[in-house]
PDB file of N, CA and C in Angstrom:
ATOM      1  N   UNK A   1      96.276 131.735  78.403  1.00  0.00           N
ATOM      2  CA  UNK A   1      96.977 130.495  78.705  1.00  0.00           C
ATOM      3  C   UNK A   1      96.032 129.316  78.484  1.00  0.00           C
ATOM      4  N   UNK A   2      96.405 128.498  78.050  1.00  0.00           N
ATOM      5  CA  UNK A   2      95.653 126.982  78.102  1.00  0.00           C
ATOM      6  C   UNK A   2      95.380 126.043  79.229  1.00  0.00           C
ATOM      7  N   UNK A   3      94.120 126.289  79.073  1.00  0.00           N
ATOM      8  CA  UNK A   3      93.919 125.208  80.209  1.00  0.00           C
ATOM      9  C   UNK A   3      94.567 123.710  80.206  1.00  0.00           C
ATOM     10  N   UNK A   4      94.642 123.901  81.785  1.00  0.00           N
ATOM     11  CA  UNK A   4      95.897 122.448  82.240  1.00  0.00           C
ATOM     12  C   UNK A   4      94.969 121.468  81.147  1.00  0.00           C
ATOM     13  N   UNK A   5      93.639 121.343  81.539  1.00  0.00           N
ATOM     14  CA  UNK A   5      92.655 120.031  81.479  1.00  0.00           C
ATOM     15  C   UNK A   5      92.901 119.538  79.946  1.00  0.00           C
ATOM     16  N   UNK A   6      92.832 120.994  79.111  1.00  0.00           N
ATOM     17  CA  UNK A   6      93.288 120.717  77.520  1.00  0.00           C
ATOM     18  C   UNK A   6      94.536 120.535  77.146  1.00  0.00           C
ATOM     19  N   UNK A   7      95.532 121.054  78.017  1.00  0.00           N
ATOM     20  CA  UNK A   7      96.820 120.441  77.340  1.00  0.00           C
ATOM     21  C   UNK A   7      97.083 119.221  77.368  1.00  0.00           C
ATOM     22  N   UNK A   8      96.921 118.964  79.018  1.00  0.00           N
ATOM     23  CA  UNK A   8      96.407 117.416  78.863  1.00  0.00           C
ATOM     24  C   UNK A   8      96.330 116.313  77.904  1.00  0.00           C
ATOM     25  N   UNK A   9      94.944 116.693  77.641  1.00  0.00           N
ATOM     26  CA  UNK A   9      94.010 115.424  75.990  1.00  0.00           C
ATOM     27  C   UNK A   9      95.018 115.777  74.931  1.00  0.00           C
ATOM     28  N   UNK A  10      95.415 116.957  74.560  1.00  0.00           N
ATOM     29  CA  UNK A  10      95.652 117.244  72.976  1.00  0.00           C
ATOM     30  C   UNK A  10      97.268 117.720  73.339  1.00  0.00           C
ATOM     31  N   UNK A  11      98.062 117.692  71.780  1.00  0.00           N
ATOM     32  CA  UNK A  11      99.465 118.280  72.211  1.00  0.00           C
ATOM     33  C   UNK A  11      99.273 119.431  72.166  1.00  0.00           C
ATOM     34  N   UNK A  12     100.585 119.911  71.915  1.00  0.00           N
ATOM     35  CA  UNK A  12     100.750 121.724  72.488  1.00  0.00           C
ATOM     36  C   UNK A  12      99.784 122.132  71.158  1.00  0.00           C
ATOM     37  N   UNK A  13     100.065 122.155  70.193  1.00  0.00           N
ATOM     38  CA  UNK A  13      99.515 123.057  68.847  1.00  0.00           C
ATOM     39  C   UNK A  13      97.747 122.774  69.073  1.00  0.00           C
ATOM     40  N   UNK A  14      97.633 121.406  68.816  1.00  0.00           N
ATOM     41  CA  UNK A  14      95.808 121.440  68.823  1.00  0.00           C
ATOM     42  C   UNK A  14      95.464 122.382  70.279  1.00  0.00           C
ATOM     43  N   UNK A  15      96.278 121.980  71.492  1.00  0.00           N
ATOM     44  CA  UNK A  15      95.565 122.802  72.516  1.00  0.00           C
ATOM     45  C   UNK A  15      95.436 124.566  72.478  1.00  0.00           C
ATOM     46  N   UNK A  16      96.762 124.933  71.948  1.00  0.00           N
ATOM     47  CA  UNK A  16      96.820 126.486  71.568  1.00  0.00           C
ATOM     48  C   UNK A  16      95.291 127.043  70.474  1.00  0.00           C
ATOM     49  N   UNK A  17      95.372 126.045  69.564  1.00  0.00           N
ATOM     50  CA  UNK A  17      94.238 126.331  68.714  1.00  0.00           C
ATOM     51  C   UNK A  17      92.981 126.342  69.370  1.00  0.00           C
ATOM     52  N   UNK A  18      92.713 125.022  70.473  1.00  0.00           N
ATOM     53  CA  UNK A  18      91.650 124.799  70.706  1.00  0.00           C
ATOM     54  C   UNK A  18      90.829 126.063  71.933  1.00  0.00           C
ATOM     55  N   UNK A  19      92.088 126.727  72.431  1.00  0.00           N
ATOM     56  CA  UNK A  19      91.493 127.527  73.539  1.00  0.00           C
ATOM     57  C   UNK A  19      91.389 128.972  72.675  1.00  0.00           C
ATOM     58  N   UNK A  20      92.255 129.458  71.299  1.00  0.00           N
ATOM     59  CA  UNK A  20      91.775 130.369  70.547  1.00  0.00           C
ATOM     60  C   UNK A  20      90.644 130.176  69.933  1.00  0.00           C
ATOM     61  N   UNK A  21      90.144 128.866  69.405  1.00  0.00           N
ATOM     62  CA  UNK A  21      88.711 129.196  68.656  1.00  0.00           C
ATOM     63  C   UNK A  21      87.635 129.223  70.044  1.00  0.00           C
ATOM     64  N   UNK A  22      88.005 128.662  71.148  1.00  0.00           N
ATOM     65  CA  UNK A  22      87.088 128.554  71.788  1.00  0.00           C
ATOM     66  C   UNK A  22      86.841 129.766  72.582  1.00  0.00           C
ATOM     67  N   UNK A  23      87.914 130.648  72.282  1.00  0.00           N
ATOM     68  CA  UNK A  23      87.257 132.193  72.374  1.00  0.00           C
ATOM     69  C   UNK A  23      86.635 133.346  71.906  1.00  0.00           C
ATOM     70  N   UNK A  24      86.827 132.715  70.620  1.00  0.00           N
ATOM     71  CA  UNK A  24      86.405 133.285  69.155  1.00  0.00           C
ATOM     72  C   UNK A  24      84.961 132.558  69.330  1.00  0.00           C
ATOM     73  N   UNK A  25      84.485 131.920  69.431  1.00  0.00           N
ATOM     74  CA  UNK A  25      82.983 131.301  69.395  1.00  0.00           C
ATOM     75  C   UNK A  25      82.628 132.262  70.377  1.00  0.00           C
ATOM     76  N   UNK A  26      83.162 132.080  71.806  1.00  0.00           N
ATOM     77  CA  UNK A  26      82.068 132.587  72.741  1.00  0.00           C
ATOM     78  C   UNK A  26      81.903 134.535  71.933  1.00  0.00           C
ATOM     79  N   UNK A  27      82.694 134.683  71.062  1.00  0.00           N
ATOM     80  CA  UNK A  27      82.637 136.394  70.804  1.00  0.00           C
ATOM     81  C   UNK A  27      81.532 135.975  69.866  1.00  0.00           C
ATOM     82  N   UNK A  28      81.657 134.924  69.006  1.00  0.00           N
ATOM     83  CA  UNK A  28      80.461 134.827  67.574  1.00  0.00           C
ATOM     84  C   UNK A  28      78.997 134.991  68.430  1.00  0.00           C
ATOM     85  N   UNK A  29      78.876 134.084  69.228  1.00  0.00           N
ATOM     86  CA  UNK A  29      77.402 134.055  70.397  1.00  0.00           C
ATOM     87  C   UNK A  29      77.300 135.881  70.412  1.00  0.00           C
ATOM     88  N   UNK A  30      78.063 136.378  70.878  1.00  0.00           N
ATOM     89  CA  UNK A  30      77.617 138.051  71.367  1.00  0.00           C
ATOM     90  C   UNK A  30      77.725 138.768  70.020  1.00  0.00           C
ATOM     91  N   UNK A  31      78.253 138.521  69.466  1.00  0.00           N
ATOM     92  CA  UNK A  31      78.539 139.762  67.987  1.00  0.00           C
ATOM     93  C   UNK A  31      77.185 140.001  67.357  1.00  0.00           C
ATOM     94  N   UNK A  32      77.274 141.152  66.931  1.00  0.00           N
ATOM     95  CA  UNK A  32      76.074 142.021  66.083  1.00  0.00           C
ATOM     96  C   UNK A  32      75.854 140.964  64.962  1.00  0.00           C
ATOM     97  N   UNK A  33      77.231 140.677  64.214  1.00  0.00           N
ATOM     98  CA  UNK A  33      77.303 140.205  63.105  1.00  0.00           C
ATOM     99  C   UNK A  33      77.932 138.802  63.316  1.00  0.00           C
ATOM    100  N   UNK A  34      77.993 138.001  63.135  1.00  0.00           N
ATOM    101  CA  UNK A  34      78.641 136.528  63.542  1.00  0.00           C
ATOM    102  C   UNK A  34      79.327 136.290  62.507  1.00  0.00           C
ATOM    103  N   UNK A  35      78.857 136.503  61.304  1.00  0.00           N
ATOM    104  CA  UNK A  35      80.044 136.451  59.952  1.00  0.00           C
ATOM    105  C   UNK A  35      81.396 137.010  60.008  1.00  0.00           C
ATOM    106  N   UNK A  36      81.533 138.181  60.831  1.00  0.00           N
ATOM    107  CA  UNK A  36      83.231 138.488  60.747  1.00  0.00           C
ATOM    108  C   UNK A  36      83.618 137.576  61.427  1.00  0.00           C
ATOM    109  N   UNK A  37      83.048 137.639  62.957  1.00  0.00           N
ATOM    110  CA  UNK A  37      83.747 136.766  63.507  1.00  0.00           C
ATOM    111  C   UNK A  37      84.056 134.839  63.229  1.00  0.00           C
ATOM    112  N   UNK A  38      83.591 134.445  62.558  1.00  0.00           N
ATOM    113  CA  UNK A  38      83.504 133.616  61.511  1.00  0.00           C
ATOM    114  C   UNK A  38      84.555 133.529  60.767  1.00  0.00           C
ATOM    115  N   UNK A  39      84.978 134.575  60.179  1.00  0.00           N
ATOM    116  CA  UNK A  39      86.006 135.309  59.126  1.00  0.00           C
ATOM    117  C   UNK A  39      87.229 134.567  60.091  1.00  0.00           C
ATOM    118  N   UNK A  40      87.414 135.216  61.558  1.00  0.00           N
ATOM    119  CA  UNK A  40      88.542 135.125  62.160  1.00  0.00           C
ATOM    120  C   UNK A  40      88.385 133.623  62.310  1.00  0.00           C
ATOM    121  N   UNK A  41      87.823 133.062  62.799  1.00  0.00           N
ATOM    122  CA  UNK A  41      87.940 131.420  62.999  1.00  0.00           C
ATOM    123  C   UNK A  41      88.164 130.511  61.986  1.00  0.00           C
ATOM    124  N   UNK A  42      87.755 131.099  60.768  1.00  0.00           N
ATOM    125  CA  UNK A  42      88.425 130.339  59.660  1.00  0.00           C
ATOM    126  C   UNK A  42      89.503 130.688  59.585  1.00  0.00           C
ATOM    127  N   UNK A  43      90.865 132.405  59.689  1.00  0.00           N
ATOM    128  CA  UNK A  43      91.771 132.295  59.612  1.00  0.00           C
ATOM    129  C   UNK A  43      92.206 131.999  60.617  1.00  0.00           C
ATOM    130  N   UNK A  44      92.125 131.673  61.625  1.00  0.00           N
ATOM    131  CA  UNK A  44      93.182 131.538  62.700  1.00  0.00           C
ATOM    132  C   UNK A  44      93.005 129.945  62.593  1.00  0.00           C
ATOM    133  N   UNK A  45      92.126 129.099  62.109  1.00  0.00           N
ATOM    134  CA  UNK A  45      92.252 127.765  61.792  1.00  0.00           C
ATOM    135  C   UNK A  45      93.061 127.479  60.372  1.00  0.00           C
ATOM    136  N   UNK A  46      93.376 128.519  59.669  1.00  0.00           N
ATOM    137  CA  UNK A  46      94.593 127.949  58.405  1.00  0.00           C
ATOM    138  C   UNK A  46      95.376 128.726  58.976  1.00  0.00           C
ATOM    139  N   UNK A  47      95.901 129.339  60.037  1.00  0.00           N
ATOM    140  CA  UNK A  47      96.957 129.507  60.054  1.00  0.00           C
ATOM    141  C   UNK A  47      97.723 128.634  61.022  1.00  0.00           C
ATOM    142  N   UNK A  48      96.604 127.741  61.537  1.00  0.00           N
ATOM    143  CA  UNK A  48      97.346 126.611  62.893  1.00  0.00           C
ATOM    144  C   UNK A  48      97.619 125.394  61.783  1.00  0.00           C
ATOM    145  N   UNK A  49      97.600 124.825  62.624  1.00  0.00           N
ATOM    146  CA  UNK A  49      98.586 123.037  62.587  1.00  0.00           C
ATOM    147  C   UNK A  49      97.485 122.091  63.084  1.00  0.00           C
ATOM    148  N   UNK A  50      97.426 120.998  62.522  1.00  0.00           N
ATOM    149  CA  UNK A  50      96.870 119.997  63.158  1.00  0.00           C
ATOM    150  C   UNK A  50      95.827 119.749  62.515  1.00  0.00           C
ATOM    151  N   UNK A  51      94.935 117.975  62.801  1.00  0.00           N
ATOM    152  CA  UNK A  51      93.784 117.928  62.159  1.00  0.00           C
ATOM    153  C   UNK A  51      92.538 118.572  62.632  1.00  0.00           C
ATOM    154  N   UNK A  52      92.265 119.112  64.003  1.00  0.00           N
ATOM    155  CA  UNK A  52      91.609 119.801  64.454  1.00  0.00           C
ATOM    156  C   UNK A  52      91.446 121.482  63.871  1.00  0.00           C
ATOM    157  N   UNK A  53      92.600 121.798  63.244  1.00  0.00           N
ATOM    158  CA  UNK A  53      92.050 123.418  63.337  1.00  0.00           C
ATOM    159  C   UNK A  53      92.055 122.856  61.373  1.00  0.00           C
ATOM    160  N   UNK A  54      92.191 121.801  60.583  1.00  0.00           N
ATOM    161  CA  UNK A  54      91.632 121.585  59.589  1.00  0.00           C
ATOM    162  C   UNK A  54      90.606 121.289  59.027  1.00  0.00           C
ATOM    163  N   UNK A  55      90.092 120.352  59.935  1.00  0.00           N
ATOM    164  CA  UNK A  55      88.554 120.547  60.005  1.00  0.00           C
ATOM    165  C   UNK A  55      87.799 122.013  60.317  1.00  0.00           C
ATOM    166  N   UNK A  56      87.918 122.311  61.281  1.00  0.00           N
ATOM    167  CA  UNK A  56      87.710 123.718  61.924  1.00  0.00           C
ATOM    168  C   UNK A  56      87.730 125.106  60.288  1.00  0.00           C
ATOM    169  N   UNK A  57      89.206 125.012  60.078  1.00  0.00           N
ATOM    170  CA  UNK A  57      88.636 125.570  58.586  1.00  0.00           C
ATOM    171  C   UNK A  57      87.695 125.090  57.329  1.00  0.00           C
ATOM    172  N   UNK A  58      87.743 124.212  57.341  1.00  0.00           N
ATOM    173  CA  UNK A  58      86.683 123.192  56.206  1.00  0.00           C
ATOM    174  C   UNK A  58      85.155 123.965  56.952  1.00  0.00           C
ATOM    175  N   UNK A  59      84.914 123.896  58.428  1.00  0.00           N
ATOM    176  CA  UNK A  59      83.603 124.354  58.321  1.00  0.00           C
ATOM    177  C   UNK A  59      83.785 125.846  58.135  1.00  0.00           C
ATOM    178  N   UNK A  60      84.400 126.523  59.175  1.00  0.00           N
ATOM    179  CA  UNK A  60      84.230 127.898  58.785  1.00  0.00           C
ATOM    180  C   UNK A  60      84.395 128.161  57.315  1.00  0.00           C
ATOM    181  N   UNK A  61      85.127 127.879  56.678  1.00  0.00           N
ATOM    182  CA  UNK A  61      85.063 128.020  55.108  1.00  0.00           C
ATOM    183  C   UNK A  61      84.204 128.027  54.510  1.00  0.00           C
ATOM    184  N   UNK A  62      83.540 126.870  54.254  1.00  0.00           N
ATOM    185  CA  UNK A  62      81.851 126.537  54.167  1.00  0.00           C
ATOM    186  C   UNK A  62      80.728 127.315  54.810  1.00  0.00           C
ATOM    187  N   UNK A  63      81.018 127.668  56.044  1.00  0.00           N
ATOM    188  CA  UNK A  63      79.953 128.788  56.500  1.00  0.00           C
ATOM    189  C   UNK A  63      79.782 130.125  55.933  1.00  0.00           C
ATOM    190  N   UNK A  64      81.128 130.312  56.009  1.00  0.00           N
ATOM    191  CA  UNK A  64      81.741 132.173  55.700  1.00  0.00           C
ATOM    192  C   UNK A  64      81.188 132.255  54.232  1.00  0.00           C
ATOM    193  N   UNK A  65      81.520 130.947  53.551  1.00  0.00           N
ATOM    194  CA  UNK A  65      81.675 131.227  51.842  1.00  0.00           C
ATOM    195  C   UNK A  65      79.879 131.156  51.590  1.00  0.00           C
ATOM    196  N   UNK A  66      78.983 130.530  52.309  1.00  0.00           N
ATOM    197  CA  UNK A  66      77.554 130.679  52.445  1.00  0.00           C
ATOM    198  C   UNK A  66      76.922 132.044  52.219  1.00  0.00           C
ATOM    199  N   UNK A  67      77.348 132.592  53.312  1.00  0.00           N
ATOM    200  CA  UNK A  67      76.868 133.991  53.741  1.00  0.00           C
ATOM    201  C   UNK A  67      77.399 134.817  52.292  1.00  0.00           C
ATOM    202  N   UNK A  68      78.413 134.479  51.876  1.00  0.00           N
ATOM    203  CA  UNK A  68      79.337 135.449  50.838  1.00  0.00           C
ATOM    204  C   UNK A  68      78.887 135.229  49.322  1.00  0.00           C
ATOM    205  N   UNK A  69      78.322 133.865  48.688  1.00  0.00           N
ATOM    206  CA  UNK A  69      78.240 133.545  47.929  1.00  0.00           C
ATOM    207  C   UNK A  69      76.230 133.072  47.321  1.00  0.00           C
ATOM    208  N   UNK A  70      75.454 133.089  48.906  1.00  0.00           N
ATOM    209  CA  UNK A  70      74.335 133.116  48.708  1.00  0.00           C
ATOM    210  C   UNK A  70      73.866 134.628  49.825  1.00  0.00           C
ATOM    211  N   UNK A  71      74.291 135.248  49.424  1.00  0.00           N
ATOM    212  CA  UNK A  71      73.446 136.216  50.597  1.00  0.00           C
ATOM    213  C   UNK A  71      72.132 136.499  50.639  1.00  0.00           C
ATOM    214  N   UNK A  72      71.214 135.717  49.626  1.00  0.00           N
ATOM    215  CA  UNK A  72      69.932 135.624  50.303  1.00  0.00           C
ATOM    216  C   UNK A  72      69.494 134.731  51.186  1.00  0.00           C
ATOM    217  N   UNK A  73      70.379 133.439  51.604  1.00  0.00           N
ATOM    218  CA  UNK A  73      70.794 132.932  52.584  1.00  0.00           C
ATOM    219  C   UNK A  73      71.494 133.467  53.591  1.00  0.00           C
ATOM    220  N   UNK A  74      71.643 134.345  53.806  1.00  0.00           N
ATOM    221  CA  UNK A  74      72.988 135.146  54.871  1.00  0.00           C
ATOM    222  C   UNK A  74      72.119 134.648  55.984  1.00  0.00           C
ATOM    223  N   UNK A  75      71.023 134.965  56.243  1.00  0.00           N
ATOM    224  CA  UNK A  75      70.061 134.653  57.795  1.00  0.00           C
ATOM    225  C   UNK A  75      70.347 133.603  58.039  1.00  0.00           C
ATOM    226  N   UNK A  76      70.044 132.676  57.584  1.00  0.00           N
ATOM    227  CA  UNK A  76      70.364 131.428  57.711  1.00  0.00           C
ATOM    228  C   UNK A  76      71.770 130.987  57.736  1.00  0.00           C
ATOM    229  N   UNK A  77      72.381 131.033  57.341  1.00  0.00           N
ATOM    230  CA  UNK A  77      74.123 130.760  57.251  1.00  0.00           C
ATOM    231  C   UNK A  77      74.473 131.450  58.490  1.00  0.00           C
ATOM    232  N   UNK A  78      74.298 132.387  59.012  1.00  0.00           N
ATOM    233  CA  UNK A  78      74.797 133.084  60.158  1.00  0.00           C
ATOM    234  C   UNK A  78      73.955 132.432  61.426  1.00  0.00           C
ATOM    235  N   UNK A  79      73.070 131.976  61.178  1.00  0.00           N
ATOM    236  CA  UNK A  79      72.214 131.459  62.308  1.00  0.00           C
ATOM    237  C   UNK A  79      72.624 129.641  62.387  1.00  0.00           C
ATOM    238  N   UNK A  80      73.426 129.255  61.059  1.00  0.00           N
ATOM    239  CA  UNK A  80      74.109 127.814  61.135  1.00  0.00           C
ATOM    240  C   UNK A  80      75.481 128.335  62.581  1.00  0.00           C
ATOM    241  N   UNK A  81      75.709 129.492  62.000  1.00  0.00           N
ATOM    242  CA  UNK A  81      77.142 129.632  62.585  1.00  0.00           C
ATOM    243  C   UNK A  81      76.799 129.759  63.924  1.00  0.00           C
ATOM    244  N   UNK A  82      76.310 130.615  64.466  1.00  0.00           N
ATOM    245  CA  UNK A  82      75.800 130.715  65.982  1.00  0.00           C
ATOM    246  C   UNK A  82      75.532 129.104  66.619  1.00  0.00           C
ATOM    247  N   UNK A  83      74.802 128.409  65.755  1.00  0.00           N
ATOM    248  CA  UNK A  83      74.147 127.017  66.412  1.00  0.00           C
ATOM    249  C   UNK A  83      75.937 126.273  66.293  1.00  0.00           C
ATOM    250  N   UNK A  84      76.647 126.298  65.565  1.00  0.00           N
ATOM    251  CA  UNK A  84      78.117 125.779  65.704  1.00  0.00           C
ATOM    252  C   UNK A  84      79.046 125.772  66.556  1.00  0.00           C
ATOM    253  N   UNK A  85      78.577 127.617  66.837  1.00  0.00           N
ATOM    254  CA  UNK A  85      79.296 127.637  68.236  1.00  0.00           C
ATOM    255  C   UNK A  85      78.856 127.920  69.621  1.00  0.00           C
ATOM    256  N   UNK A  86      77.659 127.697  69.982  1.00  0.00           N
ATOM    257  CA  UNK A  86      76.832 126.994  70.963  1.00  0.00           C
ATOM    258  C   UNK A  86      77.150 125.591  71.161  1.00  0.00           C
ATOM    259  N   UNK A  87      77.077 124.759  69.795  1.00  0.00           N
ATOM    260  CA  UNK A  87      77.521 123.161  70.040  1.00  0.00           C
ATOM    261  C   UNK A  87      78.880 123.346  70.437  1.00  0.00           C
ATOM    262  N   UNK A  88      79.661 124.091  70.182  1.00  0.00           N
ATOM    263  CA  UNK A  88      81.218 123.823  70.711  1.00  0.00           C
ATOM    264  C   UNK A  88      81.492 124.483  72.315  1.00  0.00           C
ATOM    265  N   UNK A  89      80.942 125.628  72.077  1.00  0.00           N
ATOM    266  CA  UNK A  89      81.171 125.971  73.656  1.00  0.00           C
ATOM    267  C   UNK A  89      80.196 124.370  74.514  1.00  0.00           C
ATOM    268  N   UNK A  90      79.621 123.792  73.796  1.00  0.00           N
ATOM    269  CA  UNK A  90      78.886 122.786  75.206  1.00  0.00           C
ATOM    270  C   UNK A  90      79.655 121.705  75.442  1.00  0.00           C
ATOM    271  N   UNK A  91      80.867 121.578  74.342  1.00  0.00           N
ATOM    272  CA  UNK A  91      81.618 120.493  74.239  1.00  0.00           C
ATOM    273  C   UNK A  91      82.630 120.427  75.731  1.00  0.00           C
ATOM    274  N   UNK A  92      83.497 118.838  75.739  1.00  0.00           N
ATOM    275  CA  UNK A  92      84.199 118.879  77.061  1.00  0.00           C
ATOM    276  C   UNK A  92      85.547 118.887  76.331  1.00  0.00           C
ATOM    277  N   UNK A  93      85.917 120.263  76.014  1.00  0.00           N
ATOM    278  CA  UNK A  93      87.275 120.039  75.107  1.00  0.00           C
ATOM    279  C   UNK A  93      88.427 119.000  75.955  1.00  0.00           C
ATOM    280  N   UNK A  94      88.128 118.784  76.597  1.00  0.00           N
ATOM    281  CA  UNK A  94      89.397 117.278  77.385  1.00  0.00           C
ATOM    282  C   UNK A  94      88.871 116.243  76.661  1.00  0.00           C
ATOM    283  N   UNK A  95      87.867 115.817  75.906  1.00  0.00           N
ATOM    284  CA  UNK A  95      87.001 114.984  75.596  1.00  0.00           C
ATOM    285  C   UNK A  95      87.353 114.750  74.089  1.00  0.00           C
ATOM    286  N   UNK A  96      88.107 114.077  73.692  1.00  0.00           N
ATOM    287  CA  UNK A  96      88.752 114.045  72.328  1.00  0.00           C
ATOM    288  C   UNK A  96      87.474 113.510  71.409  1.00  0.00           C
ATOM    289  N   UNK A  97      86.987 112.097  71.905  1.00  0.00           N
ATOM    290  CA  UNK A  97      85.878 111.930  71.407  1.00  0.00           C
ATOM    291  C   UNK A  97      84.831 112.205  70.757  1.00  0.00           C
ATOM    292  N   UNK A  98      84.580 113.433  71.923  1.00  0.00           N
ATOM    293  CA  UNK A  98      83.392 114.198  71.413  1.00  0.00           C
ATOM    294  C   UNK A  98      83.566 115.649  69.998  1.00  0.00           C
ATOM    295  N   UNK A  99      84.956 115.808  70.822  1.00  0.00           N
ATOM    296  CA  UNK A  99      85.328 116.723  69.955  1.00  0.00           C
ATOM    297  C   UNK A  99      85.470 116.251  67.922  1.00  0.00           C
ATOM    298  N   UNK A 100      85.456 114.922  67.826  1.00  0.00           N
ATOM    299  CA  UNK A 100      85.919 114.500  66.653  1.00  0.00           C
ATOM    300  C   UNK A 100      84.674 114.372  65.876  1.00  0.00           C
ATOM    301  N   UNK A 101      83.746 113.964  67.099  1.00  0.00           N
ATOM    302  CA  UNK A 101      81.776 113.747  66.224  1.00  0.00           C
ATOM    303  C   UNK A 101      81.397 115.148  66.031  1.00  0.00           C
ATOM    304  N   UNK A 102      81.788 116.390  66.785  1.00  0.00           N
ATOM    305  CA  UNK A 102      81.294 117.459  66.537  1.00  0.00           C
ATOM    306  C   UNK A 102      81.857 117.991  64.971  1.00  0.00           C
ATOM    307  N   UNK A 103      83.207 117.358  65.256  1.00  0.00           N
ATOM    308  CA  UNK A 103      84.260 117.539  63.626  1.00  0.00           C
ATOM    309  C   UNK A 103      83.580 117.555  62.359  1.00  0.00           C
ATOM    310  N   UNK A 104      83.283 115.917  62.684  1.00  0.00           N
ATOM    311  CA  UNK A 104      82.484 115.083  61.694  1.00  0.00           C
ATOM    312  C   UNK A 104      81.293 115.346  61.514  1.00  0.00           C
ATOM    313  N   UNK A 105      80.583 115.611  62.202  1.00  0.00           N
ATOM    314  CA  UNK A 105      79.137 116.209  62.023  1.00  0.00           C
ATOM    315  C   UNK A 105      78.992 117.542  60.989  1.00  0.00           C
ATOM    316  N   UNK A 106      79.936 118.327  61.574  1.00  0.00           N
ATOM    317  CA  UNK A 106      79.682 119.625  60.754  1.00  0.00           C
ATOM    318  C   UNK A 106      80.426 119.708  59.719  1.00  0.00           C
ATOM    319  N   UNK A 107      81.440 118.747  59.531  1.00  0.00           N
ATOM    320  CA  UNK A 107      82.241 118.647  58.233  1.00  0.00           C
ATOM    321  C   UNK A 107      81.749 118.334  56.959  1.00  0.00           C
ATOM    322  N   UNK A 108      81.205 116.956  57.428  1.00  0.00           N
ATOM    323  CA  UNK A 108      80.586 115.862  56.564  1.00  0.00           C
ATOM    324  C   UNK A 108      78.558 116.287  56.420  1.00  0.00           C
ATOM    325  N   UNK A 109      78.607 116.100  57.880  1.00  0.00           N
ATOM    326  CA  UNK A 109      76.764 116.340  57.781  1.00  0.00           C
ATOM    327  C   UNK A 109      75.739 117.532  57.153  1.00  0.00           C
ATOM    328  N   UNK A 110      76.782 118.701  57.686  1.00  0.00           N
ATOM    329  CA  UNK A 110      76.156 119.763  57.416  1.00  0.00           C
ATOM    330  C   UNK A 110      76.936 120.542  56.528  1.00  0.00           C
ATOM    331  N   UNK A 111      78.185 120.600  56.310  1.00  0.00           N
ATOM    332  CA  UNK A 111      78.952 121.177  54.742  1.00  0.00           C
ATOM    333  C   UNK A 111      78.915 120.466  53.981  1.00  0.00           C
ATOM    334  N   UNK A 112      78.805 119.355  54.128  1.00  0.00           N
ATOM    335  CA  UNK A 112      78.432 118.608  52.889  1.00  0.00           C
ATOM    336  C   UNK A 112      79.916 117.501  52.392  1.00  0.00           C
ATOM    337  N   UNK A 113      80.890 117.931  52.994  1.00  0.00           N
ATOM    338  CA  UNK A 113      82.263 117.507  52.432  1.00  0.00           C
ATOM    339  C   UNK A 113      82.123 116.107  52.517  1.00  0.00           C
ATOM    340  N   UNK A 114      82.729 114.908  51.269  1.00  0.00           N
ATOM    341  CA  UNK A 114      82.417 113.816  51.240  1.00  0.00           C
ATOM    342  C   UNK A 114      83.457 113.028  52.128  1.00  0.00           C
ATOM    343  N   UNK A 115      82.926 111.522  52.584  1.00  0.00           N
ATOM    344  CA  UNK A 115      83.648 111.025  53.670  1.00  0.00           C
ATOM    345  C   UNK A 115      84.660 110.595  52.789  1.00  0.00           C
TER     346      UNK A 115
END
């Protein structure tokens, strides 16, 4: 179920999304491998709605396709992904704000996607 605090800030769809990736991160933190779980956060972000789980795929996309397309980078690309979702679990998902610089940061700053 979604927390009251997030349905709140966001409508129904961003909040549904926002409490699925934000369970999918805390699994990326524990997983052997952080790339599958990666895998799932990019699809369960094209299969939602909204500008939040579009961004959300733009990075996982960019991460996943890292690991897949340089795998002598894989260490590194998987260790971007972990630090991604550490920054998101610290986020105040009621906090629209913050949530949009974390967007933008990893959209633009660190995938590279142009503004």
């Amino acid at each position: 179920m979604v927390s009251l605090v997030i349905a709140r800030a966001w409508d129904d769809v961003d909040a549904e999304h926002l409490a699925k990736v934000t369970a999918l991160m805390g699994q990326l933190l524990t997983a052997q491998d952080p790339y599958e779980v990666g895998v799932e956060v990019w699809g369960c972000s094209g299969r939602a709605a909204g500008e939040v789980a579009l961004n959300m795929q733009l990075i996982w996309g960019a991460l996943t396709d890292w690991v897949e397309l340089k795998p002598e980078e894989g260490q590194q690309a998987k260790a971007e992904m972990r630090r991604a979702a550490q920054e998101w679990l610290a986020l105040d998902l009621a906090n629209r704000a913050a949530i949009e610089r974390y967007l933008d940061y990893w959209v633009h700053d660190v995938c590279g996607y142009g503004r």
